[in-house]
C-alpha atoms as a PDB file:
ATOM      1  CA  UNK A   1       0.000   0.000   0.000  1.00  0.00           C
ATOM      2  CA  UNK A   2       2.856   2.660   0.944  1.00  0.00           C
ATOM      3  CA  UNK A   3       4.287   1.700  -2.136  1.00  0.00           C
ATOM      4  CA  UNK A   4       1.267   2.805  -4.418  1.00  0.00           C
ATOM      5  CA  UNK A   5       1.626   5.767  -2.825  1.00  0.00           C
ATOM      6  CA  UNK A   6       4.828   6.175  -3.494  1.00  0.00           C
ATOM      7  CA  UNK A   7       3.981   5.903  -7.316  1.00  0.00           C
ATOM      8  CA  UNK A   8       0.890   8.015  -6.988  1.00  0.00           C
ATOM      9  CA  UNK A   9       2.795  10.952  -5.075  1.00  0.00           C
ATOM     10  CA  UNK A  10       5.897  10.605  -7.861  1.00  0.00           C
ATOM     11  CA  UNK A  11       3.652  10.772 -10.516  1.00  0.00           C
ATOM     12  CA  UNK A  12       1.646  13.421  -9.641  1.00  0.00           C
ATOM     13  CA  UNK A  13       0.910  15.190 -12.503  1.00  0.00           C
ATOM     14  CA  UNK A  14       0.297  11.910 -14.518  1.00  0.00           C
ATOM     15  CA  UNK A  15      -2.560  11.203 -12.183  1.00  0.00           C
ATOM     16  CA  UNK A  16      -4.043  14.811 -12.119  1.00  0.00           C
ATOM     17  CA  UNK A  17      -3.689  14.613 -16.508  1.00  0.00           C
ATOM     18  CA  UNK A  18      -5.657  11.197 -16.597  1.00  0.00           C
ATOM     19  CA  UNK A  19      -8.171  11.870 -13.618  1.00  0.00           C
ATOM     20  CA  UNK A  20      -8.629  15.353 -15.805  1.00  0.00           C
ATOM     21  CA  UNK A  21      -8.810  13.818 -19.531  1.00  0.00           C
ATOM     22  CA  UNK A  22     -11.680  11.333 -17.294  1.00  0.00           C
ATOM     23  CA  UNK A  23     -13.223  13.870 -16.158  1.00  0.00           C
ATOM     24  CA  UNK A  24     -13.728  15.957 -19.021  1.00  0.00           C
ATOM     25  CA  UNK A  25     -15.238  13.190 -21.230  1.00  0.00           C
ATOM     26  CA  UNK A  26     -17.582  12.010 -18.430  1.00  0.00           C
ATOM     27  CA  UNK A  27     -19.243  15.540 -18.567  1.00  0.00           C
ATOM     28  CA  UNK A  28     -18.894  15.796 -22.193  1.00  0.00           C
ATOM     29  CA  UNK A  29     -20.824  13.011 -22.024  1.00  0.00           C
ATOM     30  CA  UNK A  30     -23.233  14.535 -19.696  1.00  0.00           C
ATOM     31  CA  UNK A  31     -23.899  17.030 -21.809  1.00  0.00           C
ATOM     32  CA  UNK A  32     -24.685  15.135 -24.513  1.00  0.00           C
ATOM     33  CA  UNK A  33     -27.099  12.681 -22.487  1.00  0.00           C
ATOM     34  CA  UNK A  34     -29.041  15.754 -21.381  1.00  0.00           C
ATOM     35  CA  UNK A  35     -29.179  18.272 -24.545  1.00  0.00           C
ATOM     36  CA  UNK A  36     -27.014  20.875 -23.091  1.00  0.00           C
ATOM     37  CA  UNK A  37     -24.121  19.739 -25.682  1.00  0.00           C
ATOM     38  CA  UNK A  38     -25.286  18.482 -29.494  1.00  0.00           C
ATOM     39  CA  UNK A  39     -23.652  15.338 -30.735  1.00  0.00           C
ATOM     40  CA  UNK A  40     -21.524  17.953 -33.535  1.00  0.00           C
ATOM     41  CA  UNK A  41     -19.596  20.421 -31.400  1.00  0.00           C
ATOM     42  CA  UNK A  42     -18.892  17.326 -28.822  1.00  0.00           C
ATOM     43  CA  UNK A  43     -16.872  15.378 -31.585  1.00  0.00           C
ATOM     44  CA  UNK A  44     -13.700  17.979 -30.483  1.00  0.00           C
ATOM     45  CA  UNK A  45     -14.369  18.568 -27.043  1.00  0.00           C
ATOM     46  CA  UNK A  46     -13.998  14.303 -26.820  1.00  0.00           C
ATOM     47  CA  UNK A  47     -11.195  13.713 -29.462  1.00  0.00           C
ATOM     48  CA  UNK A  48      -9.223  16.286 -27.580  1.00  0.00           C
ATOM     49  CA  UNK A  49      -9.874  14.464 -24.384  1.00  0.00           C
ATOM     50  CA  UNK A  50      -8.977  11.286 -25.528  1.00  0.00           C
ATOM     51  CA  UNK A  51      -5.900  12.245 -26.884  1.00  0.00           C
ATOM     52  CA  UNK A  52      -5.498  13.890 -23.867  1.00  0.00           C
ATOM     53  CA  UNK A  53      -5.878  10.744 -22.376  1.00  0.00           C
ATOM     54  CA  UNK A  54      -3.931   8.610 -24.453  1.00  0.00           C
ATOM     55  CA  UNK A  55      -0.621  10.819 -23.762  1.00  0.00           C
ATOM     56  CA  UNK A  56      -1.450  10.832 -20.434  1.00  0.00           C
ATOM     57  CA  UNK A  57      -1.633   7.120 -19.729  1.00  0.00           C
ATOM     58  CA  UNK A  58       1.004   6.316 -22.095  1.00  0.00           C
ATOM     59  CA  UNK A  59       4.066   8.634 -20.445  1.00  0.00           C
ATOM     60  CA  UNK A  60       6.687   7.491 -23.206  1.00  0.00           C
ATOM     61  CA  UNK A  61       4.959   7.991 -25.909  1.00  0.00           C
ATOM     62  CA  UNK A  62       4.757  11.797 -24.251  1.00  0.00           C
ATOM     63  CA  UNK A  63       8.019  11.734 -23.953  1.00  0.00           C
ATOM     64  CA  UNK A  64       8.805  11.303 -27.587  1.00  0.00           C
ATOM     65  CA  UNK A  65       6.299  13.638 -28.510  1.00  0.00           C
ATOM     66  CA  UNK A  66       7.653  16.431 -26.451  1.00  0.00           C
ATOM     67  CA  UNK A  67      11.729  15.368 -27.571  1.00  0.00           C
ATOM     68  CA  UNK A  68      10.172  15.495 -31.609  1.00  0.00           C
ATOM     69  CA  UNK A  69       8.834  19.125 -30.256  1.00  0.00           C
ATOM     70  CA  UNK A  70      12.503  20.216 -28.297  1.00  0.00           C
ATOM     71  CA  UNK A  71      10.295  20.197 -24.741  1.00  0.00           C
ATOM     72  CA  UNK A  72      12.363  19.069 -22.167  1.00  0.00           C
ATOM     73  CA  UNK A  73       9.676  18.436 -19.554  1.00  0.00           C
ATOM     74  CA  UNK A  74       7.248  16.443 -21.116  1.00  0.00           C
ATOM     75  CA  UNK A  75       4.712  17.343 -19.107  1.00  0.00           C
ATOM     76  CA  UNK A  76       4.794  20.763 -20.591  1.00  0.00           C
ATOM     77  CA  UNK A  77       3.427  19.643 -23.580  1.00  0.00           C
ATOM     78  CA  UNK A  78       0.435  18.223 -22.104  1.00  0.00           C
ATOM     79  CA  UNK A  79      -0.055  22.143 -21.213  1.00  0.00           C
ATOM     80  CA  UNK A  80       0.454  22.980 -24.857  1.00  0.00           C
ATOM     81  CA  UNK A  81      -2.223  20.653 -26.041  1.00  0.00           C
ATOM     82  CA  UNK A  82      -4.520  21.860 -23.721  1.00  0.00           C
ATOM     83  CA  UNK A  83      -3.893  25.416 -24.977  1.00  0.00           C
ATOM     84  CA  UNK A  84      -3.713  24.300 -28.728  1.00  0.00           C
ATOM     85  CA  UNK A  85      -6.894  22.531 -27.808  1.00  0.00           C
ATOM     86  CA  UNK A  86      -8.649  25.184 -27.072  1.00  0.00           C
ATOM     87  CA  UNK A  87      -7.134  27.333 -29.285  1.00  0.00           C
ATOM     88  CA  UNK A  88      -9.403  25.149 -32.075  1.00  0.00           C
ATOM     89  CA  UNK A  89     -12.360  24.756 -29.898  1.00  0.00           C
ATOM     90  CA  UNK A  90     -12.128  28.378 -30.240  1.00  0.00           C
ATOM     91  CA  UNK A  91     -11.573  28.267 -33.862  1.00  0.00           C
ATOM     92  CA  UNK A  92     -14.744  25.965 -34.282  1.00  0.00           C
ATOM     93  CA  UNK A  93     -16.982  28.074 -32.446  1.00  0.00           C
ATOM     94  CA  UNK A  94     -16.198  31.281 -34.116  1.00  0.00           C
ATOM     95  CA  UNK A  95     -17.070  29.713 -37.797  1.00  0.00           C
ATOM     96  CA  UNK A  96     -20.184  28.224 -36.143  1.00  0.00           C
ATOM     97  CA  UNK A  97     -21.126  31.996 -34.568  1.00  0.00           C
ATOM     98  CA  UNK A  98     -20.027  33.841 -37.871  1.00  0.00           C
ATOM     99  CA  UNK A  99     -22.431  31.107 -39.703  1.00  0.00           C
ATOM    100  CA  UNK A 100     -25.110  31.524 -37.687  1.00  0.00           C
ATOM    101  CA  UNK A 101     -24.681  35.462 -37.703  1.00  0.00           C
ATOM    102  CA  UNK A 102     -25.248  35.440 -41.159  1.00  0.00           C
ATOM    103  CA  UNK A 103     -27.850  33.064 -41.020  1.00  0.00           C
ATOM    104  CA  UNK A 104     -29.796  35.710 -38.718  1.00  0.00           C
ATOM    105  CA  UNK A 105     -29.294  38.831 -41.054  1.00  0.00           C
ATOM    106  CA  UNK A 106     -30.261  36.835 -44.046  1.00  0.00           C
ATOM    107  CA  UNK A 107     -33.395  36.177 -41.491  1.00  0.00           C
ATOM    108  CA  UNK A 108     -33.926  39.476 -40.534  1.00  0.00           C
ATOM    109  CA  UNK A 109     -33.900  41.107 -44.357  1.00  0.00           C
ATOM    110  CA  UNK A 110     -36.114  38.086 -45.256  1.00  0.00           C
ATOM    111  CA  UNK A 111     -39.022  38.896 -42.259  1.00  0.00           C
ATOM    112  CA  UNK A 112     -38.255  42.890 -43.502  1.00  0.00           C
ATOM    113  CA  UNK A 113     -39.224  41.737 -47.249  1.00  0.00           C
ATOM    114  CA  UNK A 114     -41.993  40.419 -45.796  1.00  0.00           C
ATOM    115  CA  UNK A 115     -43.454  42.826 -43.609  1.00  0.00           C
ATOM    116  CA  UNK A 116     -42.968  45.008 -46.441  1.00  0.00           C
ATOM    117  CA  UNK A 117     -44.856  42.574 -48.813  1.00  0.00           C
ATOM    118  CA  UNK A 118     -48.031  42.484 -46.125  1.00  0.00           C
ATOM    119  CA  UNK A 119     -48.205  46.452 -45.381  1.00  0.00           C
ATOM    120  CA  UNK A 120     -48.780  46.392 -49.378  1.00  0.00           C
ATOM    121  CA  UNK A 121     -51.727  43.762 -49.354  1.00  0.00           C
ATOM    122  CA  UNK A 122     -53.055  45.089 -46.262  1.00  0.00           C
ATOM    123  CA  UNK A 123     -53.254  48.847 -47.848  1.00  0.00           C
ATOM    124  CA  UNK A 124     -54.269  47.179 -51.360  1.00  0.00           C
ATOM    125  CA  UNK A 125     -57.182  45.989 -49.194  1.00  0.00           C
ATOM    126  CA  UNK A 126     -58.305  48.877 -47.231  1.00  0.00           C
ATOM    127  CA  UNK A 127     -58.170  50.746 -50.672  1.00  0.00           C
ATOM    128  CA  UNK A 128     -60.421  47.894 -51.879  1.00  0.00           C
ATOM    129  CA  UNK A 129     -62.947  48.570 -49.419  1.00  0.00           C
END
C-alpha cells in the first residue's frame, strides 16, 4: 500500500492529466445525455480528451512527442495541447457563430421583405374597401 503511494505521489501530474482527460469526457458526455451539448460540437471537445488521455496514460509515448517538439519536460506539452486545444475549440466556435450570424441577417432582411410585402396587401385591401 505505501508503495502505491509512493507511485501516486511521484507521478503526480500523470494522475491529475488522466483523472482530468476522465473527467472531461464524463461531462462531455453529460452534456450530450441531457441536450445541453449536441452530438456535432462534442466530436472535439472528446477527441481532444482522448488524446489527452492517451498521452497521459502512455508517459513514453509523451516523452517522444515532447523530444520530436525540443520540450524538455514532457509534461509541458500536455499544457500545450490543452492550450492548442482550445485554441481550435475556439476556432470551431467562431465559424459556427459567424455562420449563424449570417444566417440571422439573411433572417432578418427576409421577415423585412416580408413585412414590407403584407403592409402592401393590407393597404391594397383597405383601398379595396
Amino acid at each position: 500500500m505505501n508503495n502505491l503511494l509512493d507511485i501516486l505521489i511521484s507521478n503526480r501530474i500523470q494522475v491529475f492529466s488522466v483523472i482530468g482527460s476522465i473527467s472531461l469526457i464524463f461531462i462531455i458526455f453529460e452534456l450530450i445525455k441531457y441536450k445541453k451539448l449536441k452530438e456535432q460540437y462534442s466530436l472535439l471537445w472528446l477527441g481532444c480528451g482522448f488524446i489527452f488521455l492517451f498521452f497521459s496514460i502512455f508517459k513514453p509515448l509523451l516523452q517522444i512527442f515532447a523530444n520530436t517538439l525540443g520540450i524538455i519536460y514532457a509534461p509541458s506539452a500536455l499544457l500545450l495541447m490543452l492550450i492548442l486545444s482550445a485554441f481550435f475549440i475556439l476556432i470551431q466556435y467562431s465559424v459556427v457563430i459567424s455562420k449563424l450570424s449570417e444566417s440571422n441577417k439573411n433572417l432578418i432582411q427576409e421577415v423585412g421583405i416580408l413585412k414590407a410585402e403584407l403592409k402592401k396587401l393590407q393597404s391594397h385591401v383597405m383601398d379595396g374597401k
